[in-house]
N, C-alpha and C. Protein backbone atom coordinates (compact mmCIF):
# COMPACT_ATOMS: atom_id res chain seq x y z
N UNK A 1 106.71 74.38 87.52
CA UNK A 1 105.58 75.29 87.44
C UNK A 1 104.60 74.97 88.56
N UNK A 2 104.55 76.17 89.19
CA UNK A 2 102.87 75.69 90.54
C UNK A 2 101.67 75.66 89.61
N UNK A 3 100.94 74.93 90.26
CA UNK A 3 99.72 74.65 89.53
C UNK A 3 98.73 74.62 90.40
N UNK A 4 98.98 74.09 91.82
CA UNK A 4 98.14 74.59 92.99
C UNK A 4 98.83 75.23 94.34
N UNK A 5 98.47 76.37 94.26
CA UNK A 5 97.45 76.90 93.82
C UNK A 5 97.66 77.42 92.35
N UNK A 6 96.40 78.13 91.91
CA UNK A 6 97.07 78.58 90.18
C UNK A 6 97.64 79.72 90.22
N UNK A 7 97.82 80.39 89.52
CA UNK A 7 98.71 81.88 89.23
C UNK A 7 97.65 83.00 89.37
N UNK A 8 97.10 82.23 88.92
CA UNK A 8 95.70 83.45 88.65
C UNK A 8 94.81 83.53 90.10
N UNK A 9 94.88 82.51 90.61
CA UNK A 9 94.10 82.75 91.91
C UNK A 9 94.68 83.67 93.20
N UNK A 10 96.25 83.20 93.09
CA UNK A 10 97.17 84.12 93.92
C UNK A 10 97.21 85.53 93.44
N UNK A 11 96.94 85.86 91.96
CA UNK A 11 97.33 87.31 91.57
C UNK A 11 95.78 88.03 91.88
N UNK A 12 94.97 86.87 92.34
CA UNK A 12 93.37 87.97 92.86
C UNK A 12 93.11 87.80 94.31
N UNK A 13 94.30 86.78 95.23
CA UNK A 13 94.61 87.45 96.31
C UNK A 13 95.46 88.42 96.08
N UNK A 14 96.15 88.45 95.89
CA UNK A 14 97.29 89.95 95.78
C UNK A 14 96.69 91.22 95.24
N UNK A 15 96.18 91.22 94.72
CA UNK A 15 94.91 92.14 94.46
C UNK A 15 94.23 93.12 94.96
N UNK A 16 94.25 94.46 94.94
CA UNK A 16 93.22 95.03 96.07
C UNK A 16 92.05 96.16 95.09
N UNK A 17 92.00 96.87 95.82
CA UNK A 17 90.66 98.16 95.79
C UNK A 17 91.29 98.83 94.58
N UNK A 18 91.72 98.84 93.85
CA UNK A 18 92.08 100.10 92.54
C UNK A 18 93.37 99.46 93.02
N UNK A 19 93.87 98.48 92.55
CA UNK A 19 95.08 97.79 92.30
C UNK A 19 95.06 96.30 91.57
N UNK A 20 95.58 96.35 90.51
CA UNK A 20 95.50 94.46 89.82
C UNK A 20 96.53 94.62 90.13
N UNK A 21 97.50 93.24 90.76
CA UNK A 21 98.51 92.68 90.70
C UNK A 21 99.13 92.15 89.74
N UNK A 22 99.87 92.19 89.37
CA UNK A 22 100.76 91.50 88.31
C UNK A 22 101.56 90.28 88.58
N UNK A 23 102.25 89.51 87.45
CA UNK A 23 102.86 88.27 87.74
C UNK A 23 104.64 88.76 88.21
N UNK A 24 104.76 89.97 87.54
CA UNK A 24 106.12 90.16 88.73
C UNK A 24 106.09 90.85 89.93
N UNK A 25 105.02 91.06 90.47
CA UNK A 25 104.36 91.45 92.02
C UNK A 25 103.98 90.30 92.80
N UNK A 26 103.79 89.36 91.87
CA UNK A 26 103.44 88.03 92.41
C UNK A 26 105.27 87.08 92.61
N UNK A 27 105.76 87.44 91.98
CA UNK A 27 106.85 86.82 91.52
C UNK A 27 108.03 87.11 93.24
N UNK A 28 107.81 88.55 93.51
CA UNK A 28 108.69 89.64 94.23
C UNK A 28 108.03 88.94 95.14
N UNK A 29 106.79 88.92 96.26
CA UNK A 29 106.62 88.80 97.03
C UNK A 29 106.69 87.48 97.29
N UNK A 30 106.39 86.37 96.67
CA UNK A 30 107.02 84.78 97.09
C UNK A 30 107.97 84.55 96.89
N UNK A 31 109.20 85.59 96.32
CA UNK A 31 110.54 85.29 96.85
C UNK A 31 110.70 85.38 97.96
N UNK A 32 110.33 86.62 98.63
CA UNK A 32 110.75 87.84 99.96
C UNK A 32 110.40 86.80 100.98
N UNK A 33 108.70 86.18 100.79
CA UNK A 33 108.65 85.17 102.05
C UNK A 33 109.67 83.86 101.80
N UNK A 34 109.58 83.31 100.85
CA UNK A 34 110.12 82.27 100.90
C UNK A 34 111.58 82.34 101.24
N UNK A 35 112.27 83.48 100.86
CA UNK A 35 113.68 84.10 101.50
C UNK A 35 113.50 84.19 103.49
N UNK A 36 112.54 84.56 103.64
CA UNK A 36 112.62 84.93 105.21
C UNK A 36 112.02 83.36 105.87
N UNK A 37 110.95 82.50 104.61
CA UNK A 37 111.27 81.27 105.66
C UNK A 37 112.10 80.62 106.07
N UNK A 38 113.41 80.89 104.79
CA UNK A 38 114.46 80.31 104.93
C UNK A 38 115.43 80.18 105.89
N UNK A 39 115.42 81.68 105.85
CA UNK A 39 116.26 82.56 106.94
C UNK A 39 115.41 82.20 108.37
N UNK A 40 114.56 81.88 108.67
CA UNK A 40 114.09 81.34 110.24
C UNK A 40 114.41 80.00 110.72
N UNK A 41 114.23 79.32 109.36
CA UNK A 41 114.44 77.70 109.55
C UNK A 41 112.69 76.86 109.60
N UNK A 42 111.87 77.94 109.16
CA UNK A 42 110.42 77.48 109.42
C UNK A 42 109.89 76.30 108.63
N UNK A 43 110.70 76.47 107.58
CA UNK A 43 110.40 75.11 106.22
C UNK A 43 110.81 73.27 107.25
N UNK A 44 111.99 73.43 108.26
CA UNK A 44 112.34 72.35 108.91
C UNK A 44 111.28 72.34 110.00
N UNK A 45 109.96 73.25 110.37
CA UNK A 45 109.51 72.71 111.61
C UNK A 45 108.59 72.28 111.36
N UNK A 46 108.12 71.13 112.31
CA UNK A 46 106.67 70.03 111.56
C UNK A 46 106.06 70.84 111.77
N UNK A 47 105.83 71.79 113.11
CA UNK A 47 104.46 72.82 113.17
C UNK A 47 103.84 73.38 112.10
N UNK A 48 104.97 74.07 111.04
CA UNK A 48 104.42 75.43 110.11
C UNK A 48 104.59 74.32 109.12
N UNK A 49 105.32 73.36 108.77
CA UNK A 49 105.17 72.85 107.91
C UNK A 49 104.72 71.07 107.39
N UNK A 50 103.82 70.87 108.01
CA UNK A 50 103.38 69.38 108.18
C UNK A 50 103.42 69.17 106.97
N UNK A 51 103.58 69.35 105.57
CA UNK A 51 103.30 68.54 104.33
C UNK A 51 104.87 68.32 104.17
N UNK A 52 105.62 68.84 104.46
CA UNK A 52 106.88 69.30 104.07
C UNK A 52 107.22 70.04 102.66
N UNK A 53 106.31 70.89 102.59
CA UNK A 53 106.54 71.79 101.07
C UNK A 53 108.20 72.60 100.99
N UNK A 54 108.41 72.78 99.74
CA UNK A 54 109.72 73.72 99.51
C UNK A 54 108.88 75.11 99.83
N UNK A 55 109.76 75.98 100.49
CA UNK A 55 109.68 77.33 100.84
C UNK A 55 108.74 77.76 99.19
N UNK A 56 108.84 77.99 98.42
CA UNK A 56 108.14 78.80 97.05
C UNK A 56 106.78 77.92 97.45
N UNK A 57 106.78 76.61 97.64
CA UNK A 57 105.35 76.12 98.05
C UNK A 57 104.35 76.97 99.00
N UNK A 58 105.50 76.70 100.47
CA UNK A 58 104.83 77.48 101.16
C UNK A 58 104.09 78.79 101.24
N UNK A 59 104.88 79.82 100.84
CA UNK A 59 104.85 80.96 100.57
C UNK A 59 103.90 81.19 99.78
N UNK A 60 103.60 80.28 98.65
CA UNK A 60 101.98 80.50 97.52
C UNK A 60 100.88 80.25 98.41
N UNK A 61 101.36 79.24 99.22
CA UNK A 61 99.70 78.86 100.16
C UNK A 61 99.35 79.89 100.93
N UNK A 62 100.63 80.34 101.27
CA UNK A 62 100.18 81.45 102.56
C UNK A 62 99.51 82.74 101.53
N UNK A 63 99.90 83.03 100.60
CA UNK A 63 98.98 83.66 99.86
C UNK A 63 97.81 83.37 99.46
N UNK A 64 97.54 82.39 98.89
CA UNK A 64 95.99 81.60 99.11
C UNK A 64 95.30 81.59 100.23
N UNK A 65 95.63 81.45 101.18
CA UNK A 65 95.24 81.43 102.47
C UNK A 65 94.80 82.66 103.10
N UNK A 66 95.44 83.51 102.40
CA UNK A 66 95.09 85.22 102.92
C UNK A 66 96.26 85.48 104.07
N UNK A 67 96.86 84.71 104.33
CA UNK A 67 97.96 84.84 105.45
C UNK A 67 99.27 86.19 104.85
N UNK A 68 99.31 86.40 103.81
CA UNK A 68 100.30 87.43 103.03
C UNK A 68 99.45 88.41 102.23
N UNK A 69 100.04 89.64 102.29
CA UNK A 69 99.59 90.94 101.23
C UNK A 69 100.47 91.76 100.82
N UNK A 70 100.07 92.06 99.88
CA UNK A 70 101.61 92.75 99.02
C UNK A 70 101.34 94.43 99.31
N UNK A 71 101.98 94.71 99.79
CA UNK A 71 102.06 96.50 100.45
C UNK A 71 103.09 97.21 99.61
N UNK A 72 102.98 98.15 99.89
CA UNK A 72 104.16 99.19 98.68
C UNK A 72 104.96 99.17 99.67
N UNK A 73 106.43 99.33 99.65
CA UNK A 73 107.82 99.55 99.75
C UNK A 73 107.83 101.18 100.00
């Protein structure tokens, strides 16, 4: 279970103007990145990843961070 960041803090970044996010909107989009960090190899580079987090790590921070937004399909 993540705990930092919390669930709730990522689902009010994900969040917008006349939109609440949900926990399987939250769920969908830190797969998708954590699937495409995979697929680059970004989780192995010290640059993007100096703590050495697992990809689902990463991918929550970058949502905390404001670095990700969940867009419609």
């Amino acid at each position: 279970m993540i705990n930092v960041p919390a669930v709730d803090n990522l689902l009010d970044k994900l969040s917008r103007e006349g939109h609440t996010a949900s926990r399987y909107e939250l769920c969908v989009v830190v797969s998708k990145r954590a699937r495409q960090l995979i697929e680059r190899g970004a989780v192995n580079s010290a640059n993007e990843n100096p703590g050495k987090l697992k990809e689902i790590a990463l991918a929550c921070e970058e949502i905390d961070d404001g670095k990700i937004i969940s867009v419609k399909d």
